[in-house]
Structures are given as structure tokens and as C-alpha cells.
Protein backbone atom coordinates (compact mmCIF):
# COMPACT_ATOMS: atom_id res chain seq x y z
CA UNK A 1 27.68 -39.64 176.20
CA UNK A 2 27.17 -40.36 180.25
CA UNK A 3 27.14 -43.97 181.39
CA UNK A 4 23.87 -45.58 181.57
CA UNK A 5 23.09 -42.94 178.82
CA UNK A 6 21.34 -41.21 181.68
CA UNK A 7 21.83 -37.04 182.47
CA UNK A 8 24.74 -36.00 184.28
CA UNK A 9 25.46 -35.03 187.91
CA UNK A 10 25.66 -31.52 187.55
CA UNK A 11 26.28 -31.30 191.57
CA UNK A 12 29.39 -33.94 190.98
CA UNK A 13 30.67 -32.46 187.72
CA UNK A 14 30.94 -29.04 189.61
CA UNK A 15 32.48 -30.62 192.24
CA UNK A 16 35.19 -32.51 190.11
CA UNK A 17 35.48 -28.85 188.27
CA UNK A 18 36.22 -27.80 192.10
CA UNK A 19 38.73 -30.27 192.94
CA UNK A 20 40.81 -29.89 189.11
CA UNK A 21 40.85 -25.82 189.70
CA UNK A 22 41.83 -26.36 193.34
CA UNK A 23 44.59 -29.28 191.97
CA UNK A 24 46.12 -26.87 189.17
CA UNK A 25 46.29 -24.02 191.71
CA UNK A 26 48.35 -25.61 194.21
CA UNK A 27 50.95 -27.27 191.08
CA UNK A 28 50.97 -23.52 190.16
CA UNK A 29 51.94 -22.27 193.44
CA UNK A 30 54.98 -25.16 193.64
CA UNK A 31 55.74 -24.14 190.61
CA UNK A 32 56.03 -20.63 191.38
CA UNK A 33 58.34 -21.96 194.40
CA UNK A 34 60.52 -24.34 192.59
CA UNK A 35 63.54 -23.32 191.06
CA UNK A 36 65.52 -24.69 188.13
CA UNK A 37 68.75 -23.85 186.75
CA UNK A 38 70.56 -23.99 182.96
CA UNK A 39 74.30 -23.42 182.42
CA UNK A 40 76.32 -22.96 179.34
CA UNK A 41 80.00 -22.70 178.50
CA UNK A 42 80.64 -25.60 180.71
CA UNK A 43 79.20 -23.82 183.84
CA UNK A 44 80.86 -20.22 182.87
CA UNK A 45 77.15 -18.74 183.47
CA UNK A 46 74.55 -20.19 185.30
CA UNK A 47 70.43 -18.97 185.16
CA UNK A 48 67.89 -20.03 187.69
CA UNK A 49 64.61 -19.40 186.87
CA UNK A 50 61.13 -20.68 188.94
CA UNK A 51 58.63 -23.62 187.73
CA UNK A 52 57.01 -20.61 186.35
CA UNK A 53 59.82 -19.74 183.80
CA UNK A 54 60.76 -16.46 185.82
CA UNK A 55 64.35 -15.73 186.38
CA UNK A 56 65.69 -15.05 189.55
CA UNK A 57 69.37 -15.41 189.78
CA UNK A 58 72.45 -15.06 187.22
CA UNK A 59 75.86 -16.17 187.94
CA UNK A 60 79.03 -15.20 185.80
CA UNK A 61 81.80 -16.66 186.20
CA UNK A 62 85.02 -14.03 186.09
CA UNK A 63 86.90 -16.25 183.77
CA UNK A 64 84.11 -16.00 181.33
CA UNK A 65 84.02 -11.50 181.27
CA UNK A 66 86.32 -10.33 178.68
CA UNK A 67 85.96 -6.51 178.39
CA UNK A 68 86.98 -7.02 174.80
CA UNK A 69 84.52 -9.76 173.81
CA UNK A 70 81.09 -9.00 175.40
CA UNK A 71 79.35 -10.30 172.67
CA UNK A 72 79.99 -13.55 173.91
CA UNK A 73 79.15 -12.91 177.35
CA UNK A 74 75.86 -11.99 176.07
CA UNK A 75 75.66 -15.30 174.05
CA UNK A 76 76.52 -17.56 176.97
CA UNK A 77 73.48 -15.82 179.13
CA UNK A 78 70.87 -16.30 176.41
CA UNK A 79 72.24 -19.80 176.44
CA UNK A 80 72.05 -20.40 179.84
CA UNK A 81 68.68 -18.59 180.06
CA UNK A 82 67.31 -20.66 177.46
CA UNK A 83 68.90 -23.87 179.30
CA UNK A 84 67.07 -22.94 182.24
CA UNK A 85 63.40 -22.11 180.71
CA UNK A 86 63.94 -25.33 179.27
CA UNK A 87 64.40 -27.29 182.39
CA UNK A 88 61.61 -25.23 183.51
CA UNK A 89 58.92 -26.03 180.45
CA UNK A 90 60.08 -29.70 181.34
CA UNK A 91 58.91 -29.11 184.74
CA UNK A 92 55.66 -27.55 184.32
CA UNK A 93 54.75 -30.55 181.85
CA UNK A 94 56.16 -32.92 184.33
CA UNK A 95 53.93 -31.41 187.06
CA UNK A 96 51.01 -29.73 185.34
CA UNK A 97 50.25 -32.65 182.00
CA UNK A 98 48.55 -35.28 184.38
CA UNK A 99 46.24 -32.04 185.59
CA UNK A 100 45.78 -31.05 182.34
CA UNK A 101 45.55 -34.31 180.16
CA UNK A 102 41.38 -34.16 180.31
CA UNK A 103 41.35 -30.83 179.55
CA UNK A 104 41.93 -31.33 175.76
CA UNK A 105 39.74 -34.22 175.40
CA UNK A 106 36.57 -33.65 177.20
CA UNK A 107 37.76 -34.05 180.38
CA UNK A 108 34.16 -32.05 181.71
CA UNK A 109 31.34 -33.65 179.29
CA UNK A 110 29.36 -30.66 178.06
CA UNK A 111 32.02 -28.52 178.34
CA UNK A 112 34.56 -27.41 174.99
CA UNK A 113 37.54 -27.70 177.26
């Protein structure tokens, strides 16, 4: 229901519509920007990923290649991938939930969203 049980604004609910899009675009964008990083094996191999959950740098550590055990290797960089997505989900709900809360709930009246 609108307040006063009157019709709404259409002109002001677009323009609230306006200002959320333009709002979520620029948290994606510094999202997109910000970087994040996981470890795992006490800092053996480190992941950085963006805000946006993309990975863009891997570090190994020499102590942690062992020619004969690459099967850990491999588990410490799904570890330390995972790490870093995490800090990264934690991030975009950090920066993008406050956006997003009216979304869910009828944030627009009218609208499903």
C-alpha cells in the first residue's frame, strides 16, 4: 500500500529505480577493482582474487613444491582459492546487502523484485 493510500509517484519511483541501478553499478565497479586474498598451509600459497570473485594472482611458495607430492600442491591452491572467494563473497555482501536489502522485500511497490 502507498502512504495516504493515495497512487504512487511513478516519476519518483523511476527516479529512485535510477539512483539504486546507478548505486549497484558503481559497488560493482569497486568491486571489480578490489582485491582480496586467501592463504592456506600457513601462507605456503596465497590466491588473490577481485570483489568480483575473479582470480588474478597465485603465489607458491618453493618450500611448499615437492615434485613427488603434487597432489598436495594442488590441495593447498583449491584451499587457498576457496579462502580467497570466501573473503571475496564476504565482501560483495559487505558492500552490495545494504543495495540490495529492498530488493527482496518490495523495495519498488508494484514491482516483484
Amino acid at each position: 500500500m502507498f502512504p495516504g493510500g493515495g497512487q504512487p509517484n511513478m516519476q519518483q519511483l523511476l527516479k529512485q529505480a535510477q539512483k539504486m541501478q546507478e548505486e549497484l553499478g558503481k559497488a560493482q565497479r569497486e568491486l571489480a577493482e578490489t582485491k582480496v586474498s586467501g592463504t592456506a598451509g600457513g601462507g605456503l600459497v596465497e590466491a588473490t582474487v577481485t570483489g568480483a570473485g575473479e582470480l588474478v594472482a597465485l603465489t607458491i611458495a618453493p618450500a611448499a613444491v615437492d615434485p613427488e607430492d603434487t597432489e598436495t600442491l594442488a590441495d593447498l591452491v583449491l584451499a587457498a582459492v576457496r579462502d580467497a572467494n570466501a573473503a571475496a563473497q564476504k565482501l560483495q555482501a559487505e558492500r552490495m546487502g545494504p543495495l540490495t536489502q529492498g530488493l527482496g522485500g518490495g523495495g519498488i511497490p508494484g514491482l516483484p523484485f
